[in-house]
Protein backbone atom coordinates (compact mmCIF):
# COMPACT_ATOMS: atom_id res chain seq x y z
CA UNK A 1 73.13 51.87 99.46
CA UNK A 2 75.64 54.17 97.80
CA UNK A 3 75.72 57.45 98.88
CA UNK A 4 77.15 60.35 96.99
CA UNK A 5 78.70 63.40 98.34
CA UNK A 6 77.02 67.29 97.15
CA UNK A 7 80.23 69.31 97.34
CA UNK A 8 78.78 72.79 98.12
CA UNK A 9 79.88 75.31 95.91
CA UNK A 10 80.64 78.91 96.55
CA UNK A 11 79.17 81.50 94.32
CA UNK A 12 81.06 82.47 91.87
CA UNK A 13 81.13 86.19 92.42
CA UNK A 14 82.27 85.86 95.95
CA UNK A 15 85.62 87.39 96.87
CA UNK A 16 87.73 84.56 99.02
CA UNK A 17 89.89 86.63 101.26
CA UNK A 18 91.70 84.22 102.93
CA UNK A 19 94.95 84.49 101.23
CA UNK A 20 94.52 88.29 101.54
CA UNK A 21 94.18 88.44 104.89
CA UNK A 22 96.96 86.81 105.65
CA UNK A 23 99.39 88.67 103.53
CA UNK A 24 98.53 91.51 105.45
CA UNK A 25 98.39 89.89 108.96
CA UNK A 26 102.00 89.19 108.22
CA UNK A 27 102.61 92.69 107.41
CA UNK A 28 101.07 93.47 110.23
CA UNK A 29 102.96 91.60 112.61
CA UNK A 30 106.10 91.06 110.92
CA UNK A 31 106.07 94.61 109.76
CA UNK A 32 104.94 97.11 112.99
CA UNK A 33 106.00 93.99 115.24
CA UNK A 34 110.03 95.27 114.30
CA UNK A 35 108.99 98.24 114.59
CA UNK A 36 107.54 98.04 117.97
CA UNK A 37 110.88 95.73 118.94
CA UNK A 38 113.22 98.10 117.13
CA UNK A 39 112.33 101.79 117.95
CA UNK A 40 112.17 103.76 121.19
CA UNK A 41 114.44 104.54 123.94
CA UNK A 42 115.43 101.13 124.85
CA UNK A 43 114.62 98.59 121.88
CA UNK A 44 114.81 95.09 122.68
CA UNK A 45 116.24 94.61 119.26
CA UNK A 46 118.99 96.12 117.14
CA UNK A 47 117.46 96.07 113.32
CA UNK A 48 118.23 98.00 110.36
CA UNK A 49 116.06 100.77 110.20
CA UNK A 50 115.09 99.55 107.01
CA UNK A 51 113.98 96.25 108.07
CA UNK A 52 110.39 97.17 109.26
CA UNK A 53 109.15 99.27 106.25
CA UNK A 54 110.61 96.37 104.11
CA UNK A 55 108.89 93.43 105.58
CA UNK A 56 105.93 95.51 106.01
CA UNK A 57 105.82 96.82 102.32
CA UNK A 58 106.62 92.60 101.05
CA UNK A 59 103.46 91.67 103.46
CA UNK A 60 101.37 94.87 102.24
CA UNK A 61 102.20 94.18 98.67
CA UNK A 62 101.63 90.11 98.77
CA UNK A 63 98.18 91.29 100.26
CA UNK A 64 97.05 93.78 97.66
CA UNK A 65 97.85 91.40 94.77
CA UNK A 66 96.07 88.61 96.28
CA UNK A 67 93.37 90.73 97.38
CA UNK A 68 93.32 92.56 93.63
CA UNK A 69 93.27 88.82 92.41
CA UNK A 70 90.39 87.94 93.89
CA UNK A 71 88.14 90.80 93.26
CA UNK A 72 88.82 90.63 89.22
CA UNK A 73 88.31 86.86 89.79
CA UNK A 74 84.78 87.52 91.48
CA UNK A 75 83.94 89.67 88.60
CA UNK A 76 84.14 87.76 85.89
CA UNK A 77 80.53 86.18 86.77
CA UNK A 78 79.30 89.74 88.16
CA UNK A 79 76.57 91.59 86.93
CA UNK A 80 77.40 94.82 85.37
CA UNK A 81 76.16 96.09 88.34
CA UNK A 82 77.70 93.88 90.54
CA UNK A 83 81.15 94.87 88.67
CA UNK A 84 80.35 98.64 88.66
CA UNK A 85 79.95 98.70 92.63
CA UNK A 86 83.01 96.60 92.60
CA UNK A 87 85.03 99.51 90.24
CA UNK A 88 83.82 102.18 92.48
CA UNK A 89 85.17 100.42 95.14
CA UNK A 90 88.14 99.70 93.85
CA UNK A 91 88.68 103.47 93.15
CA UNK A 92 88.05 104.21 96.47
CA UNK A 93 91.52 102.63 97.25
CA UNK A 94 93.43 105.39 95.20
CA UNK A 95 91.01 108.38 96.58
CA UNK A 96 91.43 107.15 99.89
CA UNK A 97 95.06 107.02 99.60
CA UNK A 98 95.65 110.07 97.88
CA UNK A 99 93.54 112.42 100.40
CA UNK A 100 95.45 110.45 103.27
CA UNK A 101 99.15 111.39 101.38
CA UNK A 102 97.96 115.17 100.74
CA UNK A 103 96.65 114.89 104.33
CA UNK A 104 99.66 113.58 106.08
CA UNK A 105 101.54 116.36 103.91
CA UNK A 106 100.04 119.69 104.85
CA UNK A 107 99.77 118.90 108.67
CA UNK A 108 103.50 118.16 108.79
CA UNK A 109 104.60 120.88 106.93
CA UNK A 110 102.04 123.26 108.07
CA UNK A 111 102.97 122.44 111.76
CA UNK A 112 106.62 121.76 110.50
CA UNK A 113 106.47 118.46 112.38
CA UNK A 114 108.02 115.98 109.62
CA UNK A 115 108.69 113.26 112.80
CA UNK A 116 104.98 113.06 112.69
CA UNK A 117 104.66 110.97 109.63
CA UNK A 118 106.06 108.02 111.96
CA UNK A 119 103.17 107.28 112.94
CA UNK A 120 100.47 109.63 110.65
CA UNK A 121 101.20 107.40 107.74
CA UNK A 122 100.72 103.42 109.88
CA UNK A 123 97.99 105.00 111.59
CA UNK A 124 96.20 106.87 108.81
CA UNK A 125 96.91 103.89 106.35
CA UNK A 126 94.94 101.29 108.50
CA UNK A 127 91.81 103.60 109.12
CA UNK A 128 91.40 104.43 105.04
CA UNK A 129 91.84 100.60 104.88
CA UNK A 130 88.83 100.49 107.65
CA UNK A 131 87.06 102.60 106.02
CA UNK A 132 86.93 101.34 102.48
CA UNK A 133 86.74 97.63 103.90
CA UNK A 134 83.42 99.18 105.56
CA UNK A 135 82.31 99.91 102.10
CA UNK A 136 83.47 96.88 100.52
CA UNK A 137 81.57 94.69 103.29
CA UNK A 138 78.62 97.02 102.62
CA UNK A 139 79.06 96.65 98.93
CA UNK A 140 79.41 92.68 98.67
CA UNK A 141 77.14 91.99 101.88
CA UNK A 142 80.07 90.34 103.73
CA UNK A 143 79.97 91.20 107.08
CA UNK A 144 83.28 89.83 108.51
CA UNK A 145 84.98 92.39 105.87
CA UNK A 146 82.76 95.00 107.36
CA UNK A 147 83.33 93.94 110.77
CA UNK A 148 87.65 93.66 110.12
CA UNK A 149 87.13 97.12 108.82
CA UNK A 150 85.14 98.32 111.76
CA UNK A 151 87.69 96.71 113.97
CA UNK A 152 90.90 98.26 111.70
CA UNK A 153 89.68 101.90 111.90
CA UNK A 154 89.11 102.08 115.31
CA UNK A 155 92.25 100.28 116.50
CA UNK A 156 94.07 102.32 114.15
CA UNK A 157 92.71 105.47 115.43
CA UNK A 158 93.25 104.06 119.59
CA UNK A 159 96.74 103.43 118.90
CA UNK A 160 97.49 107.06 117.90
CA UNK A 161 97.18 107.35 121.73
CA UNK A 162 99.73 104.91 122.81
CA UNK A 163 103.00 106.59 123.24
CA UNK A 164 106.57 105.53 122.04
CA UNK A 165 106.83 102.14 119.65
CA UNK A 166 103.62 100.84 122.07
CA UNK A 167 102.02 102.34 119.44
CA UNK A 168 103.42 100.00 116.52
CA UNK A 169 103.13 97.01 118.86
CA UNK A 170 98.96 97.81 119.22
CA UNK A 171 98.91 97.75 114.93
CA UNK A 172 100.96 94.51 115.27
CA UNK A 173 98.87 92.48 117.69
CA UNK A 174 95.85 93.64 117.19
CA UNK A 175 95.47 95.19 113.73
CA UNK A 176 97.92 91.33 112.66
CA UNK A 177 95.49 89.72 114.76
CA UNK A 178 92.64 90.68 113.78
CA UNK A 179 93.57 90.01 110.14
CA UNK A 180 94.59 86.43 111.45
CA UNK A 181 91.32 86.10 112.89
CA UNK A 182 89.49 86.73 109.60
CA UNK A 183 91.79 84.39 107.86
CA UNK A 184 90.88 81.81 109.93
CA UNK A 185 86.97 82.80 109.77
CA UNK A 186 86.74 83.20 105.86
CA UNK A 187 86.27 79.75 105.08
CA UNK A 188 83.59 79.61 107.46
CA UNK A 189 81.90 82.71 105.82
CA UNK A 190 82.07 80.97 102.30
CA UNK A 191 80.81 77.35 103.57
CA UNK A 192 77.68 79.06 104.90
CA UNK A 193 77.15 80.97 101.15
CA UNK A 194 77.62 77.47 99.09
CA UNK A 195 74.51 76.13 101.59
């Protein structure tokens, strides 16, 4: 009897996050994690000051092109409405950023507070990311997106009440782990769509 293997085959117009998620789960940890070990009264570690918004930035940008990758890859076999949803989502990303930078802005100059943007910016960035990731999951029926978004926005918001670098070390564990944790739970996701 020769038997031959069905390879099942994920649809087309699914986004694979995988290699997303972990571009920004190294951002994430690499990123607020020197943070967190570099700022404060007593750091554990010495690191120039430019070291954390640099390996945060490499992670965040490795993560948006292979997240920006995969979308336009998904559309190609989209309906048009498919791709629409998908292009209103998309400009959700600049909207969401924009209102957060015009945001961030007018509180610390109306309250003359500049120092704030320390942790406005991290903290503010993760919960548009939440948020839209809410709308994406909504939009393409994936509900680990919508459940890391969930997850991002309220951590995001919880950490605003941790005092001192605490507050980067909270985005690095658990905002990096929680990206991780998707990463490892994508392939899962897409096996149980090629069924």
């Amino acid at each position: 009897m020769n038997a031959t293997a069905v390879r099942a085959v994920t649809p087309a117009t699914e986004v694979d996050n995988r290699a997303a998620y972990l571009g920004f789960a190294a951002a994430y940890v690499l990123g607020h994690g020197a943070a967190a070990l570099s700022r404060g009264t007593d750091p554990v570690v010495v690191l120039p000051s430019w070291l954390p918004i640099a390996l945060l930035a490499a992670g965040l940008l490795t993560g948006t092109a292979f997240a920006m990758t995969a979308s336009l890859r998904a559309q190609r076999a989209a309906t048009p409405e498919r791709r629409r949803s998908e292009q209103l989502a998309g400009a959700a990303w600049v909207i969401g950023f924009a209102a957060l930078a015009l945001a961030i802005t007018g509180l610390t100059t109306a309250f003359d507070r500049p120092e704030l943007q320390t942790v406005l910016w991290p903290a503010g960035s993760t919960i548009v990311v939440g948020l839209i990731y809410l709308a994406e999951g909504a939009v393409r029926r994936n509900a680990l997106h919508h459940n890391l978004g969930t997850w991002l926005a309220l951590v995001a918001a919880a950490a605003l009440f941790v005092p001192g670098a605490g507050f980067f070390g909270v985005l690095a564990v658990v905002g990096g782990g929680a990206y991780a944790v998707a990463a490892f739970l994508e392939p899962r996701r897409l096996a149980s769509l090629a069924r």
